[in-house]
Protein backbone atom coordinates (compact mmCIF):
# COMPACT_ATOMS: atom_id res chain seq x y z
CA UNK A 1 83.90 18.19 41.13
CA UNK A 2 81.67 15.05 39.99
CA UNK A 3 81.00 13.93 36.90
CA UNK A 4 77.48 14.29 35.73
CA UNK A 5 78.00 13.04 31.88
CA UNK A 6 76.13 16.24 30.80
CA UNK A 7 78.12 18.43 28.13
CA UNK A 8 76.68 20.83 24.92
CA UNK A 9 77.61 23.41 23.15
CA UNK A 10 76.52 27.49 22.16
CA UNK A 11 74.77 28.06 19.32
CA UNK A 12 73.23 31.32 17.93
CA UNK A 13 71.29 33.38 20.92
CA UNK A 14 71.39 29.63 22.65
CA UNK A 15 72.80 26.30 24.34
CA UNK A 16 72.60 22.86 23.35
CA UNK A 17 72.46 20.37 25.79
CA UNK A 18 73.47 16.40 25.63
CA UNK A 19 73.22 13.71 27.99
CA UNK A 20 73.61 10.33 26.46
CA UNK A 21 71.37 10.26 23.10
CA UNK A 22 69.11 12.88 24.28
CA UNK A 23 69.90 16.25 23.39
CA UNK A 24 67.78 19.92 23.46
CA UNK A 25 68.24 22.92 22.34
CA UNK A 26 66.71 26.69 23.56
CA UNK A 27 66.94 29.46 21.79
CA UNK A 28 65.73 32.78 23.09
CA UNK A 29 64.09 34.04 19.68
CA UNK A 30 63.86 37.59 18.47
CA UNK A 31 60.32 38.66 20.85
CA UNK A 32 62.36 36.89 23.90
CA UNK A 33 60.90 33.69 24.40
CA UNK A 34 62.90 31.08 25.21
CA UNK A 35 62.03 27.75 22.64
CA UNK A 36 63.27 24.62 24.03
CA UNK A 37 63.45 21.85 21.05
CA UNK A 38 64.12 17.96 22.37
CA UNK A 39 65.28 15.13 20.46
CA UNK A 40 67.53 12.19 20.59
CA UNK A 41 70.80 11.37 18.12
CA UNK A 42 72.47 8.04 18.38
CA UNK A 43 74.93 9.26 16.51
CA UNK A 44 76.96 7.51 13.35
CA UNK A 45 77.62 4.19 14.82
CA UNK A 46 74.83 2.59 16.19
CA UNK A 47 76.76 -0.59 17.59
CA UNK A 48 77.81 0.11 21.33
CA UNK A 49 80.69 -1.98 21.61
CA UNK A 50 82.68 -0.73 18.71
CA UNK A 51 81.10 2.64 20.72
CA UNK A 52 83.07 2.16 23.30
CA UNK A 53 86.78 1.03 22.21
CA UNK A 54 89.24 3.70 23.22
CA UNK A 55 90.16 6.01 20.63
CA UNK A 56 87.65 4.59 18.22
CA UNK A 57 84.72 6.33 20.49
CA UNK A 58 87.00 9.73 20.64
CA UNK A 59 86.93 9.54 16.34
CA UNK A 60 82.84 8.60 16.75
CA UNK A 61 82.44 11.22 19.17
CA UNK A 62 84.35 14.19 17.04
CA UNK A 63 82.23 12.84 13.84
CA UNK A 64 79.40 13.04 16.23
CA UNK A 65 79.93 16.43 17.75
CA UNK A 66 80.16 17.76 13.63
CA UNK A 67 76.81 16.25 13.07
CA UNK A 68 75.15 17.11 15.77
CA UNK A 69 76.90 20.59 16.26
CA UNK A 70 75.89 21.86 12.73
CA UNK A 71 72.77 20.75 12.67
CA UNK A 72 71.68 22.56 16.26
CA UNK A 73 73.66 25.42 14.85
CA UNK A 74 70.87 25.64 11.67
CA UNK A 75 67.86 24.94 13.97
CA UNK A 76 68.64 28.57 16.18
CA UNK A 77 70.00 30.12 12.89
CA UNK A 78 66.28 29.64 11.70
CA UNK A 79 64.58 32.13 14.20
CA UNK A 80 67.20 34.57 12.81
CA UNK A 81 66.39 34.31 9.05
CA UNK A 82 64.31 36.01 6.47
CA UNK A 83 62.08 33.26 5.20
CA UNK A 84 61.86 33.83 1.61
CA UNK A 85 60.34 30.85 0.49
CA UNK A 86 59.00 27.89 2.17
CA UNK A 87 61.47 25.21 3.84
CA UNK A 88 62.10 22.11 2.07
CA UNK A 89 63.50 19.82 4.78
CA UNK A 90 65.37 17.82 1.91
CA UNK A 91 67.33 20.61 0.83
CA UNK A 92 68.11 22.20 4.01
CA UNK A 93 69.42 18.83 5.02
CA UNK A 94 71.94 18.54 1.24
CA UNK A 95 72.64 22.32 2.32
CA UNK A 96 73.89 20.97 5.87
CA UNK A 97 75.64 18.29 4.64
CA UNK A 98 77.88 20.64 2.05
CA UNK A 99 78.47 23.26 4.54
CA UNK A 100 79.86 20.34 6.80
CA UNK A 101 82.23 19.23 4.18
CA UNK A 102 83.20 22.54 3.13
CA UNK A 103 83.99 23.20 7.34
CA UNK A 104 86.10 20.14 7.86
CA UNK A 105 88.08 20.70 4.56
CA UNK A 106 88.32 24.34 5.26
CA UNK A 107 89.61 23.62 9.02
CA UNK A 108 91.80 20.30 7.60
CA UNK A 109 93.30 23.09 5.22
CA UNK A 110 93.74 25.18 7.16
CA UNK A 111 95.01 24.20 10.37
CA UNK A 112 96.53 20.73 9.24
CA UNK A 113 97.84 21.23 5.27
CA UNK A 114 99.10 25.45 5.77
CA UNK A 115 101.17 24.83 8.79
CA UNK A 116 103.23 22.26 6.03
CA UNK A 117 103.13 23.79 3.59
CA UNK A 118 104.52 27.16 5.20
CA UNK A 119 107.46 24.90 6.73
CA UNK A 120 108.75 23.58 3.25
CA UNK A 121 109.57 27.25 2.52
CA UNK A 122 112.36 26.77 5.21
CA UNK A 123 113.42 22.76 4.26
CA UNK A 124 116.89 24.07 2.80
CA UNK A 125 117.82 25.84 5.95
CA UNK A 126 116.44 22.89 8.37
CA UNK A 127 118.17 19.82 7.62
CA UNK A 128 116.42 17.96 10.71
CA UNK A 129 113.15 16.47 9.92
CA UNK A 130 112.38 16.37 14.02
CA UNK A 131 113.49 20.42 13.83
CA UNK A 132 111.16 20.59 10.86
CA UNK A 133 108.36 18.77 12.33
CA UNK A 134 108.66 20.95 15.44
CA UNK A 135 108.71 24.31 13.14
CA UNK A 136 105.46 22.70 11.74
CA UNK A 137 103.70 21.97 15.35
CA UNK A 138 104.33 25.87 16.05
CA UNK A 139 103.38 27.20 12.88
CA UNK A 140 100.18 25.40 13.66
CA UNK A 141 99.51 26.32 16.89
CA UNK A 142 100.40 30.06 16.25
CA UNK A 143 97.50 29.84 13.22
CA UNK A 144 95.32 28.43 15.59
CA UNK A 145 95.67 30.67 18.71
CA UNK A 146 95.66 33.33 15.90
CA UNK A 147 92.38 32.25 14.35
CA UNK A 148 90.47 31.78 17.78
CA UNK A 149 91.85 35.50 19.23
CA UNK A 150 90.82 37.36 15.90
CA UNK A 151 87.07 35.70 15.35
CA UNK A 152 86.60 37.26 19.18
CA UNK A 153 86.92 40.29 18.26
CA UNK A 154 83.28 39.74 16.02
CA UNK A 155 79.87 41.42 17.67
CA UNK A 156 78.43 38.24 16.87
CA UNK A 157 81.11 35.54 18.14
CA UNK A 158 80.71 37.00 21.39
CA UNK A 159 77.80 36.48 21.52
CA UNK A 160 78.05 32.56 21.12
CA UNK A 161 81.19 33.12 23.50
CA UNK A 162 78.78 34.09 26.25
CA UNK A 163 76.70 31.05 25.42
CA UNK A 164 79.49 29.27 25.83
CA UNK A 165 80.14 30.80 29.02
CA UNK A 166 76.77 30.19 30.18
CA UNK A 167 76.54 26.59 29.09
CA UNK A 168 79.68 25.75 31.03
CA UNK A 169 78.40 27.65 34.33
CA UNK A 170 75.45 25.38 34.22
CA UNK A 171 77.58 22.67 34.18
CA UNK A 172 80.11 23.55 36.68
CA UNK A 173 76.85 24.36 39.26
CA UNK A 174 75.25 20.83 39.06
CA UNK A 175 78.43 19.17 39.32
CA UNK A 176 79.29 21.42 42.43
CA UNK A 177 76.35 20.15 43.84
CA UNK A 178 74.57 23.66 43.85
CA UNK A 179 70.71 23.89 42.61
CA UNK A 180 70.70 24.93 38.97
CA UNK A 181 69.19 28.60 39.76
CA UNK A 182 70.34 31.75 38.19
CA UNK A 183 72.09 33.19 41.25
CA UNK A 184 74.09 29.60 41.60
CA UNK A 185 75.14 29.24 38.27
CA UNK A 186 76.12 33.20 38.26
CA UNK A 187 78.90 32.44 40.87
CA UNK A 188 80.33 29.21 39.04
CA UNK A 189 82.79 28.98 37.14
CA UNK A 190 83.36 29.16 33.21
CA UNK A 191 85.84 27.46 32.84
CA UNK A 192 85.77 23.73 32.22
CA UNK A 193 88.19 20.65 31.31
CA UNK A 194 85.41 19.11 29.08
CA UNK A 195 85.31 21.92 26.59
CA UNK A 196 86.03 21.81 23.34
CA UNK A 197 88.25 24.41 23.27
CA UNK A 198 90.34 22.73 25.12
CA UNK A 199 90.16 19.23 22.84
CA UNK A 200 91.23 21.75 19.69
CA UNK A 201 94.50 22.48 21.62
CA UNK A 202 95.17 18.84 22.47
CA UNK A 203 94.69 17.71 18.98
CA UNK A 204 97.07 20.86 18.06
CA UNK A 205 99.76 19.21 20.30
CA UNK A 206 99.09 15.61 19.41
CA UNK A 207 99.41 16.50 16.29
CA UNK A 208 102.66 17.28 16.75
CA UNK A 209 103.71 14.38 18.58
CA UNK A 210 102.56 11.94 15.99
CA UNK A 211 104.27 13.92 12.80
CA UNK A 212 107.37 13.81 14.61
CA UNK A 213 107.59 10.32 14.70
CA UNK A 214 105.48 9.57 11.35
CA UNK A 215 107.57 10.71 8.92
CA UNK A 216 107.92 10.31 5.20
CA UNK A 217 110.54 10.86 2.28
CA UNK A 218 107.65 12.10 -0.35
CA UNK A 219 106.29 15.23 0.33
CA UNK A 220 102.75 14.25 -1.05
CA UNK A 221 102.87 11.17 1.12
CA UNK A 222 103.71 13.36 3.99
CA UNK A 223 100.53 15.42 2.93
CA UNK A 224 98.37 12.65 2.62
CA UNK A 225 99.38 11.39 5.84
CA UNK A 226 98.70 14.50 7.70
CA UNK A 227 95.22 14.41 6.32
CA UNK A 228 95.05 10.32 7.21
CA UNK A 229 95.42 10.78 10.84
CA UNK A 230 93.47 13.72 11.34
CA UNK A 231 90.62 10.98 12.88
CA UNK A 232 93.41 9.25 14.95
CA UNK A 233 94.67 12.63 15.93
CA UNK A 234 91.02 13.49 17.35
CA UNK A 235 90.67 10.29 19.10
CA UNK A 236 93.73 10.05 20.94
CA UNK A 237 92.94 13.67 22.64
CA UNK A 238 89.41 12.67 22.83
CA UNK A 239 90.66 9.77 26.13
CA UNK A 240 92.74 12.98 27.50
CA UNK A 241 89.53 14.79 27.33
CA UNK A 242 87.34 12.41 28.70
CA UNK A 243 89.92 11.73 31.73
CA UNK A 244 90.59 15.21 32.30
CA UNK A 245 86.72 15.51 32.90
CA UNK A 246 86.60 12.68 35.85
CA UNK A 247 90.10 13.49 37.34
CA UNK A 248 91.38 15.75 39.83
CA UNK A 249 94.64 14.72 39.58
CA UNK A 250 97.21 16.84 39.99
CA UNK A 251 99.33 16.34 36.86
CA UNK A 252 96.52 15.80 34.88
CA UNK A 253 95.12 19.47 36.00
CA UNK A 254 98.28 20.74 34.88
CA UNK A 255 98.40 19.42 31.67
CA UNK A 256 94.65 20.60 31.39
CA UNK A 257 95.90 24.41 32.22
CA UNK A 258 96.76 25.62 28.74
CA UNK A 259 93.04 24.35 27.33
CA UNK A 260 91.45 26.07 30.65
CA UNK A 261 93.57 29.40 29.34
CA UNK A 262 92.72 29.46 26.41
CA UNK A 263 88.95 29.30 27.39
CA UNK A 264 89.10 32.73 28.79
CA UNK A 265 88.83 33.89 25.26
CA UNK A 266 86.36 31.22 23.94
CA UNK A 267 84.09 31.56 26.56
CA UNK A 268 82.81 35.17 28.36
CA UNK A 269 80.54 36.20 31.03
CA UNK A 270 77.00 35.47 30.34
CA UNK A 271 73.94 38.11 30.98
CA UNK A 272 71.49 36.70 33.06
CA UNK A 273 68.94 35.72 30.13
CA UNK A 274 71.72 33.64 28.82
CA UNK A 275 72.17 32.10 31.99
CA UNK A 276 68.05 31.05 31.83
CA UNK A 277 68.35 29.91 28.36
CA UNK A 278 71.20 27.37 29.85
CA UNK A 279 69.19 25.93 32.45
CA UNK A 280 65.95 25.54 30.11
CA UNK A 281 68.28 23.33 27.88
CA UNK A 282 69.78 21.28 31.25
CA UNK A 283 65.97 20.74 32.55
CA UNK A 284 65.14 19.77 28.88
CA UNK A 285 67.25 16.54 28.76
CA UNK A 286 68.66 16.24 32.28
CA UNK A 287 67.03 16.00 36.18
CA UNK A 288 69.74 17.80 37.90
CA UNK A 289 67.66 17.24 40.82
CA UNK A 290 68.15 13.48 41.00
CA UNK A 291 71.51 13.93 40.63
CA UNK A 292 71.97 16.29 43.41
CA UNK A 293 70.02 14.34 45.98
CA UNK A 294 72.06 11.43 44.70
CA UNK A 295 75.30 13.31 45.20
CA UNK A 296 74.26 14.79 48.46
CA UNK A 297 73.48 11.31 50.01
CA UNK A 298 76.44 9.62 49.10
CA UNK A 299 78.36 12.90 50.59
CA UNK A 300 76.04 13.50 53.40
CA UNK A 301 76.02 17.05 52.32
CA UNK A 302 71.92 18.94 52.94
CA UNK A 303 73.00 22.63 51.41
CA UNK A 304 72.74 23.25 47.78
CA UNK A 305 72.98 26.91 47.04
């Protein structure tokens, strides 16, 4: 598998695709056109070398993937909604902002503060702080995994979970070195080491690692901790991420297997109009044919599909 440096994301009835700044979205809208909508983010820091510091691009690239994430979530939202009144741009944009707060504190809450404070019901049975911080890591994880199998059960989640599947088939086919066509990226794969879904469950296990071995007497200071590192936390599995994506090897796969499980749920099989929406949002910021010519000549390899 080679690395292309192409990666996205579903959003509602579409894909977003990035490849360095430039970005698109398609949508296919309510009559069944498919919309493609380009642009370029250069995201929160605009100085390259700070950009580029391990873990300090993993923390600019979650912050990033937020931004950018929400944002191409409210663009394919808008072919979906009852226009009531006209837009105004500078309230849609306050409106994105406070739903982007309310998300990160809600998932900070949630998956970060509830985990501790459901293991301080049990700190007078559990005089270990290690035991405690590994009660903690599992109460986490079994919130998470619970969270992620009950919102797949929603008509609409699947939805975006076929997206999802779609988005990383398109993937997987260019960097097989297969022509991005329907019937190609139908027989790939979608299931991939880049995905998000899998940087969620690394961050659920780092997690753990680092509150075993930051710990605290004061239970507030404990809590603000928790809710210190949570941009640490996310850049440290960010490099695991990002070498999962260029590495074959083998203990690096394995370590990868849990995320790649775990994507059978986040991601499903995509119709074949999902599939086209994909591609439009690959050709939109990406020449996939470039790439394969370049991949093919330095392999020696003519086929393609």
């Amino acid at each position: 598998m080679n690395y292309s440096g192409i990666g996205g994301q579903a959003v509602m009835e579409g894909v977003m695709m990035k490849k360095g700044d430039a970005y698109a979205v398609a949508v296919r809208k309510p009559n069944g056109e498919i919309t493609v909508e380009a642009s370029e983010y250069s995201g929160v820091i605009s100085n390259q070398t700070i950009k580029k510091l391990p873990v300090v691009r993993g923390i600019c690239s979650f912050l990033e993937s937020l931004t950018l994430g929400f944002r191409t979530l409210s663009y394919s939202a808008s072919f979906f909604e009852e226009e009531e009144e006209p837009a105004n741009p500078k309230k849609e944009d306050l409106l994105m902002k406070l739903t982007l707060a309310v998300s990160v504190a809600f998932a900070i809450g949630v998956f970060m503060l509830l985990p501790y404070g459901i293991s301080l019901l049990f700190r007078d049975m559990i005089a270990s702080r290690w035991l405690m911080a590994l009660l903690e890591g599992a109460l986490r994880l079994v919130i998470f995994l619970g969270y992620v199998a009950g919102i797949s059960r929603l008509s609409d989640i699947r939805r975006v979970y076929m997206y999802h599947g779609a988005e990383h088939k398109c993937i997987n086919c260019i960097e097989s070195g297969m022509d991005l066509t329907v019937a190609n990226v139908r027989k790939s794969s979608r299931l991939h080491k880049r995905c998000g879904t899998s940087f969620l469950l690394v961050v659920m296990f780092v997690s753990i690692l680092f509150f075993l071995f930051i710990q605290a007497d004061s239970p507030l200071l404990r809590l603000f901790l928790r809710v210190l590192f949570v941009p640490v936390i996310a850049g440290v599995s960010y490099e695991f991420i990002r070498l999962a994506g260029r590495s074959d090897n083998r203990f690096v796969n394995l370590i990868s297997a849990p995320g790649l499980l775990l994507q059978r749920i986040t991601t499903k099989e995509p119709e074949d109009a999902m599939i086209e929406v994909g591609i439009a949002s690959v050709e939109a910021v990406f020449d996939w044919r470039a790439y394969l010519r370049e991949m093919r000549s330095d392999t020696g390899k003519d086929g393609g599909a």
